[in-house]
N, C-alpha and C. Protein backbone atom coordinates (compact mmCIF):
# COMPACT_ATOMS: atom_id res chain seq x y z
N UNK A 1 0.84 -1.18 0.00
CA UNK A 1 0.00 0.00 0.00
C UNK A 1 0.89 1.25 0.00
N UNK A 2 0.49 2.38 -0.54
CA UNK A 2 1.40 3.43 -0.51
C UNK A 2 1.10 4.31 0.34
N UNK A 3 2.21 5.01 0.84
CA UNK A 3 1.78 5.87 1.77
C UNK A 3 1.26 7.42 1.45
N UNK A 4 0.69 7.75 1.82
CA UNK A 4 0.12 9.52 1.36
C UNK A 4 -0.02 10.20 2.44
N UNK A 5 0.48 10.95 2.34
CA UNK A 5 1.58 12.36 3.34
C UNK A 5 0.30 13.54 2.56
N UNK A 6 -0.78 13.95 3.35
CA UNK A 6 -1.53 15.15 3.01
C UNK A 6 -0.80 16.29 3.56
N UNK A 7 -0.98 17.53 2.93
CA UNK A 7 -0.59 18.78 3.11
C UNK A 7 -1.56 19.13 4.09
N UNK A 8 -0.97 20.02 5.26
CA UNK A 8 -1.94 20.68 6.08
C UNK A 8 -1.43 21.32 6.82
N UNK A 9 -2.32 22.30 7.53
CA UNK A 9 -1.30 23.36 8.59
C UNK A 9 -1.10 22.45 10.07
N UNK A 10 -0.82 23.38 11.03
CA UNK A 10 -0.17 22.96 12.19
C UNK A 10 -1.71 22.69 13.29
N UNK A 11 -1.51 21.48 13.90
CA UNK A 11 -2.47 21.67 15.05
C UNK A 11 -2.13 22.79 16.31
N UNK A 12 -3.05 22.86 16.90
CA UNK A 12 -3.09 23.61 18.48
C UNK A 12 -1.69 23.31 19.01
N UNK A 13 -1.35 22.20 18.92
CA UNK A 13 -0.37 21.87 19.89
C UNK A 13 0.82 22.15 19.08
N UNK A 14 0.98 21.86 18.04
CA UNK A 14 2.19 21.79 17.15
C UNK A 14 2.95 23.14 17.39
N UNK A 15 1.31 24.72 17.11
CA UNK A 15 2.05 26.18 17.28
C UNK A 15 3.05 26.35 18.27
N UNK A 16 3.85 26.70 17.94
CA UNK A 16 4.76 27.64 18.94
C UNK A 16 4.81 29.29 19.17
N UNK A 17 4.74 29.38 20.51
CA UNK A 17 4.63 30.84 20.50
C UNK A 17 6.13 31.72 20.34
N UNK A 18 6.10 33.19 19.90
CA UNK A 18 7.45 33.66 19.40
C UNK A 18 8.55 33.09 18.52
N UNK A 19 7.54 32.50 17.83
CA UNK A 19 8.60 32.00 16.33
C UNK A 19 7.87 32.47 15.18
N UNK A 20 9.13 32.82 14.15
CA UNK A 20 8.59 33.36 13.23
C UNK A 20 8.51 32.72 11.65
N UNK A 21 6.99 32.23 11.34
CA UNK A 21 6.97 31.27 10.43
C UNK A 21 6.70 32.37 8.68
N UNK A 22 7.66 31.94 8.48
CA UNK A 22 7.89 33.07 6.77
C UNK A 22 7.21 31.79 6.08
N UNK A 23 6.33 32.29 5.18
CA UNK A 23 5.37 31.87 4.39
C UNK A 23 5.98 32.09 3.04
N UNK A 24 6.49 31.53 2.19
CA UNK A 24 6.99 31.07 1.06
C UNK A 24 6.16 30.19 0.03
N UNK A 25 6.49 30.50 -1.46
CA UNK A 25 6.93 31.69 -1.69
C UNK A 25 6.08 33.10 -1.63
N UNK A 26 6.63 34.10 -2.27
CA UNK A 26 6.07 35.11 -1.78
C UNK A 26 4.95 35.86 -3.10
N UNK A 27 4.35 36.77 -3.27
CA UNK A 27 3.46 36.33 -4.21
C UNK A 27 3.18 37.99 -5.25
N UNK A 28 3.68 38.36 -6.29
CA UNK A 28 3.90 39.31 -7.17
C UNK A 28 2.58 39.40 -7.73
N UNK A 29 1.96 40.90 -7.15
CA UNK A 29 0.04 41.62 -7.29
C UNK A 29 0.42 42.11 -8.41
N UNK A 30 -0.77 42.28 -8.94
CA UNK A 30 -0.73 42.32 -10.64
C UNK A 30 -1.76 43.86 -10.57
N UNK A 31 -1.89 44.48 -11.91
CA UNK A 31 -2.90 45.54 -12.23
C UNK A 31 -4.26 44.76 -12.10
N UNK A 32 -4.32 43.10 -12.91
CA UNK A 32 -5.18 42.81 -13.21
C UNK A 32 -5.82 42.22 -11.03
N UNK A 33 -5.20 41.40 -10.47
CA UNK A 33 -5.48 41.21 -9.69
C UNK A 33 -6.25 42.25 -8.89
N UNK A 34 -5.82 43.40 -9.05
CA UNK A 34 -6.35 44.78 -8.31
C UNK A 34 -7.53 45.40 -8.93
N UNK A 35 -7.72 45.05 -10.34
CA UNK A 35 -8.90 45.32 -11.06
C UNK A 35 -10.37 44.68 -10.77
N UNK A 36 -9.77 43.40 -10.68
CA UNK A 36 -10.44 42.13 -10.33
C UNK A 36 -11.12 41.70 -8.82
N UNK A 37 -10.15 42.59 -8.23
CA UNK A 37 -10.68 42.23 -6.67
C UNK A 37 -11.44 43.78 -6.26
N UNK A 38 -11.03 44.71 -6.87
CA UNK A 38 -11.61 46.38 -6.89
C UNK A 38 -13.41 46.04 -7.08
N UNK A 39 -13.51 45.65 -8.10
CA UNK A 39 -14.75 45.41 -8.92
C UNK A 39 -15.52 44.79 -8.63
N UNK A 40 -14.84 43.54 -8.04
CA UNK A 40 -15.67 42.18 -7.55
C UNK A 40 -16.05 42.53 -6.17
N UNK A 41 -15.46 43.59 -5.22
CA UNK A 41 -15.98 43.66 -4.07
C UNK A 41 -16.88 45.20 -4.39
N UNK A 42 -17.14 45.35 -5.79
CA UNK A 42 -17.80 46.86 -5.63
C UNK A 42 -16.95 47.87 -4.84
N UNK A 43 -15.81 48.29 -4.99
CA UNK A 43 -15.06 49.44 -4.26
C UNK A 43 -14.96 50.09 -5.52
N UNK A 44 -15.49 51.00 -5.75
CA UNK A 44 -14.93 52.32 -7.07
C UNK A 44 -14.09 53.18 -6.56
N UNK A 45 -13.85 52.66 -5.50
CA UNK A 45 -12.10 53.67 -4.70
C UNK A 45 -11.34 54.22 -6.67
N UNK A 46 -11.00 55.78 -6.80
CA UNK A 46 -10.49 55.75 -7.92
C UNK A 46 -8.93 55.42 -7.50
N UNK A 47 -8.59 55.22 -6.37
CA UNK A 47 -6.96 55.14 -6.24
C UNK A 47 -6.64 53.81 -6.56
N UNK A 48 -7.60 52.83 -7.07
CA UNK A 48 -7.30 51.44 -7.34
C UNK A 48 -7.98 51.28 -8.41
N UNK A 49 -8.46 52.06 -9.40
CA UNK A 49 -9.11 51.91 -10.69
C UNK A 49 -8.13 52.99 -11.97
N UNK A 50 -7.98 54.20 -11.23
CA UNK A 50 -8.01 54.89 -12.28
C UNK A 50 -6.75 55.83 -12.43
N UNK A 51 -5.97 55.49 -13.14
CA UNK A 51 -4.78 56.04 -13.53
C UNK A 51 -4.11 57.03 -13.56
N UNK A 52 -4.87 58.05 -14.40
CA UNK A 52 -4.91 59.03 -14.65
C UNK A 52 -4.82 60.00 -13.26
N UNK A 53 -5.96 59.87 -12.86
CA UNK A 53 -6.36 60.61 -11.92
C UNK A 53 -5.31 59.87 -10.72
N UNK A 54 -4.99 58.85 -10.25
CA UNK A 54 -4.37 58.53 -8.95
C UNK A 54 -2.90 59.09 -9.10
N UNK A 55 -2.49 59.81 -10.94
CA UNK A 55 -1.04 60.32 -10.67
C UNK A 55 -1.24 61.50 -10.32
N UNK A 56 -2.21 62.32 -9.93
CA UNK A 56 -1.99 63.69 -9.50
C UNK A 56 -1.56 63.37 -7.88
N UNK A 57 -2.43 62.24 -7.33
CA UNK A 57 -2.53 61.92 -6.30
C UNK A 57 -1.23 62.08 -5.02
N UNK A 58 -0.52 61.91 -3.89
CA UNK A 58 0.50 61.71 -3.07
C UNK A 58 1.10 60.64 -3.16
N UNK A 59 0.54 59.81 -3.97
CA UNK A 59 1.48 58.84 -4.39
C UNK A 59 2.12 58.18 -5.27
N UNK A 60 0.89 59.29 -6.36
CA UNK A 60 1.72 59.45 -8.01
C UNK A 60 1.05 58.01 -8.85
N UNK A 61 0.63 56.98 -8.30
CA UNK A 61 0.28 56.15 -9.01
C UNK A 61 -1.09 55.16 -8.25
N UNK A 62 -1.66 54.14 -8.68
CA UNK A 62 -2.32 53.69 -8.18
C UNK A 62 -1.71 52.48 -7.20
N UNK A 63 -2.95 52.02 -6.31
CA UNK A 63 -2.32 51.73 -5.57
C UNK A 63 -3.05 49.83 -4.78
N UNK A 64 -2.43 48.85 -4.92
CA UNK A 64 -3.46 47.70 -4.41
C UNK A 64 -4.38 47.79 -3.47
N UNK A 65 -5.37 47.16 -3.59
CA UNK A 65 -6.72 47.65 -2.80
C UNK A 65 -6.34 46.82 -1.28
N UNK A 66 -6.29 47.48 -0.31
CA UNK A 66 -6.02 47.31 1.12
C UNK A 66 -6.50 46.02 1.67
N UNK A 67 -7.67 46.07 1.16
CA UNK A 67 -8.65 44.45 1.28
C UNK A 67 -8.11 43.59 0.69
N UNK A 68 -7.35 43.06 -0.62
CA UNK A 68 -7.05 42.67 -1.38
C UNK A 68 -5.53 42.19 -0.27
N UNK A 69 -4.43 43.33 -0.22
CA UNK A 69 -3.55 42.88 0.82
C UNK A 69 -3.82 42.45 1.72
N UNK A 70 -4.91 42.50 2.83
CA UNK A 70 -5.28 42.10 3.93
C UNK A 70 -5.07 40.34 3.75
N UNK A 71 -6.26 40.11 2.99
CA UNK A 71 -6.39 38.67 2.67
C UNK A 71 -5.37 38.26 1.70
N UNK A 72 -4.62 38.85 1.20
CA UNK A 72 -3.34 38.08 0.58
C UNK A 72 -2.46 37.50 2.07
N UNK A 73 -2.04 38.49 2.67
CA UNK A 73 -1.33 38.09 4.23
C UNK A 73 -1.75 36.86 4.73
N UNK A 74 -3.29 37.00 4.75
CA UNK A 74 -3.69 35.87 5.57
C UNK A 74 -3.49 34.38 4.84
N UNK A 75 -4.21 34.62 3.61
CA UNK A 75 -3.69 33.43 2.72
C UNK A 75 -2.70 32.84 2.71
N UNK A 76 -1.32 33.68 2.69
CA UNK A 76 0.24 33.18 2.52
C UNK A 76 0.29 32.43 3.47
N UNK A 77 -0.59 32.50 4.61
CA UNK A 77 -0.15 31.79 5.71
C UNK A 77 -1.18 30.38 5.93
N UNK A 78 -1.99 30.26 5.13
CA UNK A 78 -2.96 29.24 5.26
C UNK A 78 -2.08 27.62 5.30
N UNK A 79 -1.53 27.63 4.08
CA UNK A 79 -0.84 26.29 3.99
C UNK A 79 0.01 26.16 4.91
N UNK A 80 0.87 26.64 5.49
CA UNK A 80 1.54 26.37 6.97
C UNK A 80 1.10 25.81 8.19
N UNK A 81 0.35 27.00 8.20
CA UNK A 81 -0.84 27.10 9.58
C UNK A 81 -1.69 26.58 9.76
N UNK A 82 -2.53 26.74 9.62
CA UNK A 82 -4.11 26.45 9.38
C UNK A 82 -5.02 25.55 8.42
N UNK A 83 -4.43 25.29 7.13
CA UNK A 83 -5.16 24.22 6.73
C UNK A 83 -5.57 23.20 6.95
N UNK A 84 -6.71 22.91 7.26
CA UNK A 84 -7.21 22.03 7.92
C UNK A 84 -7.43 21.85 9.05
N UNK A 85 -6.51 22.52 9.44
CA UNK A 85 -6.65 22.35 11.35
C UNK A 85 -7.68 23.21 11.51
N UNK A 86 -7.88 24.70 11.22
CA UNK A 86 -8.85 25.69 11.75
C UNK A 86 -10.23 25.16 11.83
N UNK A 87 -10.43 25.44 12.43
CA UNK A 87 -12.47 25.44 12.99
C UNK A 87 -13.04 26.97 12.80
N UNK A 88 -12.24 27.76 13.04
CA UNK A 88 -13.31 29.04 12.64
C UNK A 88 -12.29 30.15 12.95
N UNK A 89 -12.15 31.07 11.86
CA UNK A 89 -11.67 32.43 12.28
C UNK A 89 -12.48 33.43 13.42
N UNK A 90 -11.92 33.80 13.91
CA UNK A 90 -12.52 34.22 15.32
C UNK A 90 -12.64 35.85 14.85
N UNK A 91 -11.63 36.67 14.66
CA UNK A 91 -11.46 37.92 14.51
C UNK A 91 -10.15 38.37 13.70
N UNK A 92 -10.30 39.73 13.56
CA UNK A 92 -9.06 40.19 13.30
C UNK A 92 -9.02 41.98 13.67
N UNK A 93 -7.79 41.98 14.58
CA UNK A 93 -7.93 43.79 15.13
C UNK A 93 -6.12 44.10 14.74
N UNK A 94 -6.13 45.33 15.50
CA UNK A 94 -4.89 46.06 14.63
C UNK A 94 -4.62 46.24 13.34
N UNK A 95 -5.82 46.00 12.53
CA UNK A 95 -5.24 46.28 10.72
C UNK A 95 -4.52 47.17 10.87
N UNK A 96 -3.47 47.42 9.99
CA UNK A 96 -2.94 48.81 9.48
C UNK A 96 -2.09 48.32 8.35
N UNK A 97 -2.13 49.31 7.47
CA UNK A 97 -0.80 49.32 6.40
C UNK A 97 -0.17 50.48 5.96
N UNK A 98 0.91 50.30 7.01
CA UNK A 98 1.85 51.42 7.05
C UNK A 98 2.40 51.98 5.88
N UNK A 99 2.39 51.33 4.65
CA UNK A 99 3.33 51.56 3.83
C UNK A 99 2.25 50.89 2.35
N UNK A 100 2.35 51.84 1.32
CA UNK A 100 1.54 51.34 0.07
C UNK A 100 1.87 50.09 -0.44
N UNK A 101 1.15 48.97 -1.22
CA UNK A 101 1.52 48.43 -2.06
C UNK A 101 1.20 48.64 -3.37
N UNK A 102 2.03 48.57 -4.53
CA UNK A 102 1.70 48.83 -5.82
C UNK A 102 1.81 47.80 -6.70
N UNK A 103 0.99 48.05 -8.17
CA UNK A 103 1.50 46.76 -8.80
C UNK A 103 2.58 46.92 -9.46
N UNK A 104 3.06 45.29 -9.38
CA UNK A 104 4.40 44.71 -9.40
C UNK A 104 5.25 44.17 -8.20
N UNK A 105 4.44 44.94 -7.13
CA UNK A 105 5.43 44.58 -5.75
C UNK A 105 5.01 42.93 -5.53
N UNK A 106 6.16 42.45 -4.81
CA UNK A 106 6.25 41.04 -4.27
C UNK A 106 5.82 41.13 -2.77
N UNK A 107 4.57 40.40 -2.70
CA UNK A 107 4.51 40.60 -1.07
C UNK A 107 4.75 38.93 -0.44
N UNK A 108 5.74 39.55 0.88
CA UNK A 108 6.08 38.15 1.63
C UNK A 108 5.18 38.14 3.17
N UNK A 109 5.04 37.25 3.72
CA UNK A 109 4.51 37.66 4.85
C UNK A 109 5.05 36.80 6.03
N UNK A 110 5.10 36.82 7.15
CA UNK A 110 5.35 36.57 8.48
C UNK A 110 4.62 36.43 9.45
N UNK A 111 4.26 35.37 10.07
CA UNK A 111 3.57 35.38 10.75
C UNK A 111 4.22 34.89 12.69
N UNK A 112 3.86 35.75 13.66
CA UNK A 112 4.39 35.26 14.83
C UNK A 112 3.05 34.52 15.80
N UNK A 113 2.89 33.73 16.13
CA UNK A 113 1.84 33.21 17.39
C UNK A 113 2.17 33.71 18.66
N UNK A 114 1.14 34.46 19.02
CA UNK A 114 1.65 35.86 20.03
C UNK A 114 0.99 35.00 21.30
N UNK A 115 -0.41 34.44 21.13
CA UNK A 115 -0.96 33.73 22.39
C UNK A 115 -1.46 32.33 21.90
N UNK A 116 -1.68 31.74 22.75
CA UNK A 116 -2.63 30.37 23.33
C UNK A 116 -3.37 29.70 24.13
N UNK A 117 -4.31 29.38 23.61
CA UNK A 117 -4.32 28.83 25.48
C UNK A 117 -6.42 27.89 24.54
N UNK A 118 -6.20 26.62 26.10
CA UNK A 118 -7.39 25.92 25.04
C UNK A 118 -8.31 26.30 25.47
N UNK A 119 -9.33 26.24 24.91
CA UNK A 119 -10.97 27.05 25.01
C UNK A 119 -11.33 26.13 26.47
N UNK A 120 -12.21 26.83 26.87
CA UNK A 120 -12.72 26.62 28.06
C UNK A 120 -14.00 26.04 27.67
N UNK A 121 -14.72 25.84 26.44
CA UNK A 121 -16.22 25.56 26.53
C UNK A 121 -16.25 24.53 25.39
N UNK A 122 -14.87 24.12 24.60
CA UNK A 122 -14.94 23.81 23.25
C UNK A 122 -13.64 22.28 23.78
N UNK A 123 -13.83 21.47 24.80
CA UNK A 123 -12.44 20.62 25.00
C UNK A 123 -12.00 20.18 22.92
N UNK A 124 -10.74 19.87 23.79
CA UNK A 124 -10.08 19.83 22.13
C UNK A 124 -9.88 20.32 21.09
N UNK A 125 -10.16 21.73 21.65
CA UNK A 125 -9.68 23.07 20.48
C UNK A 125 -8.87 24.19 21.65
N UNK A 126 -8.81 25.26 20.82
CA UNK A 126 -7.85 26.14 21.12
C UNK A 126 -7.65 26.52 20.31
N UNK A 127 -8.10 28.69 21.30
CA UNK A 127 -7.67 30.02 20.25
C UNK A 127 -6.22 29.92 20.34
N UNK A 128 -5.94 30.30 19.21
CA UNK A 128 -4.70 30.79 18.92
C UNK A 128 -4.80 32.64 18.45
N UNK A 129 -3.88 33.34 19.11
CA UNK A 129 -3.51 34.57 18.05
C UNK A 129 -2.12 34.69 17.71
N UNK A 130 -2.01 35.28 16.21
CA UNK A 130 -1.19 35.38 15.69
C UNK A 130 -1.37 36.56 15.22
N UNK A 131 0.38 37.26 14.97
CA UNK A 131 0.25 38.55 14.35
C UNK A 131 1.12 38.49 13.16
N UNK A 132 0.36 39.01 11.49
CA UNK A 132 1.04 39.05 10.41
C UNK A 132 1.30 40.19 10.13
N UNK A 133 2.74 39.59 9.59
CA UNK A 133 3.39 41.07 8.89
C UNK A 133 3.39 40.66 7.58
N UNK A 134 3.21 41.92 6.40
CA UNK A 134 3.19 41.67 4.96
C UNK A 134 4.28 42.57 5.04
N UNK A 135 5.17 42.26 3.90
CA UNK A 135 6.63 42.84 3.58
C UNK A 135 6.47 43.36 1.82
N UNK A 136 6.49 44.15 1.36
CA UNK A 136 7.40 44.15 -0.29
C UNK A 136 8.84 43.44 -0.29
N UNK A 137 9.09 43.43 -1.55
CA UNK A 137 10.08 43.16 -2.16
C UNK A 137 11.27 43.88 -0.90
N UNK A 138 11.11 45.13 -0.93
CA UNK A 138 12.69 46.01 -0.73
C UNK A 138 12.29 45.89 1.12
N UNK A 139 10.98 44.86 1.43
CA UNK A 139 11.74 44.56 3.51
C UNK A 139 10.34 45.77 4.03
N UNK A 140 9.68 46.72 2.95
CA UNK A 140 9.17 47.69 3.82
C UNK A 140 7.64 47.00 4.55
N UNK A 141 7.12 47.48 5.52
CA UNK A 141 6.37 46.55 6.11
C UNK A 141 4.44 47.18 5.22
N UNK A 142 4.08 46.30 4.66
CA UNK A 142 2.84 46.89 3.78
C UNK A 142 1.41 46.31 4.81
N UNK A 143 1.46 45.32 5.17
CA UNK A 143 0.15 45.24 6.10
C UNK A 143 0.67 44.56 7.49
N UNK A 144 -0.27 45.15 8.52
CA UNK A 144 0.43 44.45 9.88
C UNK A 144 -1.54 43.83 10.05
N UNK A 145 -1.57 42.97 10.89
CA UNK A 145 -2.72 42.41 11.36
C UNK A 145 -2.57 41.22 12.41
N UNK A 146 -3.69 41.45 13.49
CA UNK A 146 -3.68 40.55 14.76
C UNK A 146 -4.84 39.94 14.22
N UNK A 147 -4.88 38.13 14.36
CA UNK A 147 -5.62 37.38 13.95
C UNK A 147 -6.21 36.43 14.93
N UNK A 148 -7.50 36.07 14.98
CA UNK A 148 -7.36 34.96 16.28
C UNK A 148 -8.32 33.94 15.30
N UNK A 149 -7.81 33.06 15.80
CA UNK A 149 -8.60 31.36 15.32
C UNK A 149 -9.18 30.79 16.17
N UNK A 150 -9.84 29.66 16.09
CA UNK A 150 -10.44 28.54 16.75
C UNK A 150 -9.28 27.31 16.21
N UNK A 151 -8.66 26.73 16.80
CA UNK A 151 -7.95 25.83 15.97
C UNK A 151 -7.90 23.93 16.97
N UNK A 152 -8.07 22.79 16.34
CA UNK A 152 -7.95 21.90 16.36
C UNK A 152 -6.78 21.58 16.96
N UNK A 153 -6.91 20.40 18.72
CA UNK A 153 -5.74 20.02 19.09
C UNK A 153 -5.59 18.46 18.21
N UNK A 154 -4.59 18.02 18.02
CA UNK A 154 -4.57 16.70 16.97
C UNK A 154 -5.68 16.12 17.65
N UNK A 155 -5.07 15.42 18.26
CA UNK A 155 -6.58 14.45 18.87
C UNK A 155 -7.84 14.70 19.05
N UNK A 156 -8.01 15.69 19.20
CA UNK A 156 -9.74 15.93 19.05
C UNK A 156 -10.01 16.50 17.66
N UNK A 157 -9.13 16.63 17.00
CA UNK A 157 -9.69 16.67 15.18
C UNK A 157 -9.56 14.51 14.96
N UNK A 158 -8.56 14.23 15.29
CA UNK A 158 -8.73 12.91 14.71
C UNK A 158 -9.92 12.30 15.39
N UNK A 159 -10.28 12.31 16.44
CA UNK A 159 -11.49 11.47 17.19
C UNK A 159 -12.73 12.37 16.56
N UNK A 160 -12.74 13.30 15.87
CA UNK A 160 -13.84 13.94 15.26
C UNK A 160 -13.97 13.60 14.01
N UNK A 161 -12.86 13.22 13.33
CA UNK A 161 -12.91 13.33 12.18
C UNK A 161 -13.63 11.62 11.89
N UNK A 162 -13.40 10.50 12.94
CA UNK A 162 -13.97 9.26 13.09
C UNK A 162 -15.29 9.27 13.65
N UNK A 163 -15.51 9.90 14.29
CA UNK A 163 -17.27 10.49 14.53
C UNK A 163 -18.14 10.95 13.26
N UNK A 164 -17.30 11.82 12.85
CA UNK A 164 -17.87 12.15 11.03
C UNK A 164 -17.72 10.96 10.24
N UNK A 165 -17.17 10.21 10.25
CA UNK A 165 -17.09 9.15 9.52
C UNK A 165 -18.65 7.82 9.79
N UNK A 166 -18.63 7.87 11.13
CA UNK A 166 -20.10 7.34 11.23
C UNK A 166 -21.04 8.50 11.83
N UNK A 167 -21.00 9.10 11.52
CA UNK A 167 -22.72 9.76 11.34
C UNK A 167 -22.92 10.82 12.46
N UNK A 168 -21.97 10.52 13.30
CA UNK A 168 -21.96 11.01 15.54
C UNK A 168 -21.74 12.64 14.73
N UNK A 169 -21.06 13.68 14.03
CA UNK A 169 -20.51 14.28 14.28
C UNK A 169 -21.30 15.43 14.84
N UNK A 170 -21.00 16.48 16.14
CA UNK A 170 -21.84 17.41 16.30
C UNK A 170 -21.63 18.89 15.86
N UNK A 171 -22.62 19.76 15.82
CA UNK A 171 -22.50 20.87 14.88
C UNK A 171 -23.11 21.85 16.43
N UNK A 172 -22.48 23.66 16.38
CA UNK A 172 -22.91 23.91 17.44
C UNK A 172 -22.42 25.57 17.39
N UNK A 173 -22.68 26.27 18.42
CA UNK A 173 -22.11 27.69 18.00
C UNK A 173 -20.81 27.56 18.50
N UNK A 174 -20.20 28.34 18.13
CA UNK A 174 -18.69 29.09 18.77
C UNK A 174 -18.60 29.86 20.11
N UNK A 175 -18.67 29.45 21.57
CA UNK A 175 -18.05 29.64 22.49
C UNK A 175 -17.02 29.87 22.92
N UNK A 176 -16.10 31.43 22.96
CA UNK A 176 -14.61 31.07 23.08
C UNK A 176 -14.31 31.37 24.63
């Protein structure tokens, strides 16, 4: 029989706190990506549509839509972290982006696990927060964000995941 090694992020237990997991590779925003995500979320922001007009602007050119970086950050970090393991994004506070991104820039991101600790109402899970940094190309810091999860300790995703398998599995709100 062969063996198969699935891709997935880290359980509850696996995180470590104050380490810093760089999310590779890193991922080069396009005009079109910014067009595409501008439009599709209905933002007619002209500093992410329109050319012309965003070079009179303070920053001379247009500029990736903030939302668009937000969830790029978080993404970079999915396959590491969180795939599969997460049960539910909990929140996210401290947005900021100190510094523009434009197209062409390469954004890398970083992520540190700042806290832990296991839910009190949920045995066999546990919030995690983590704080991401998005980088450009040239190191400057383009989005910062504090994130918190619901996340899976191994064993109570595997003894769940055999409950789902016959029929037991339970469904319920989020208590953190």
């Amino acid at each position: 029989m062969t063996r198969v090694i699935e891709q997935r992020g880290l359980y509850f237990d696996e995180l470590e706190e104050d380490v810093v997991y760089a999310h590779r590779p890193g991922r080069t925003v396009t005009e079109t990506d910014n067009v595409l995500f501008t439009t599709m979320t209905m933002n007619t922001q002209a500093l992410h549509l329109d050319a012309a007009w965003s070079a009179g602007q303070p920053f001379g050119q247009r500029l990736m839509n903030s939302m668009f970086t937000l969830a790029t950050v978080v993404g970079q970090s999915v396959p590491q972290l969180t795939q599969g393991t997460i049960i539910a994004q909990l929140g996210l506070t401290d947005v900021s982006f100190p510094h523009p991104l434009y197209h062409g820039d390469t954004l890398y991101t970083e992520t540190v696990v700042t806290g832990k600790r296991l839910s009190a109402s949920r045995p066999g899970q546990g919030i995690v927060t983590m704080k991401h940094t998005g980088r450009n190309q040239h190191g400057d810091v383009v989005a910062l964000a504090t994130r918190s999860c619901l996340m899976w300790t191994r064993e109570a995703h595997v003894a769940a995941q055999k409950d789902n398998v016959k029929g037991t599995a339970q469904q319920g709100t989020i208590e953190t």
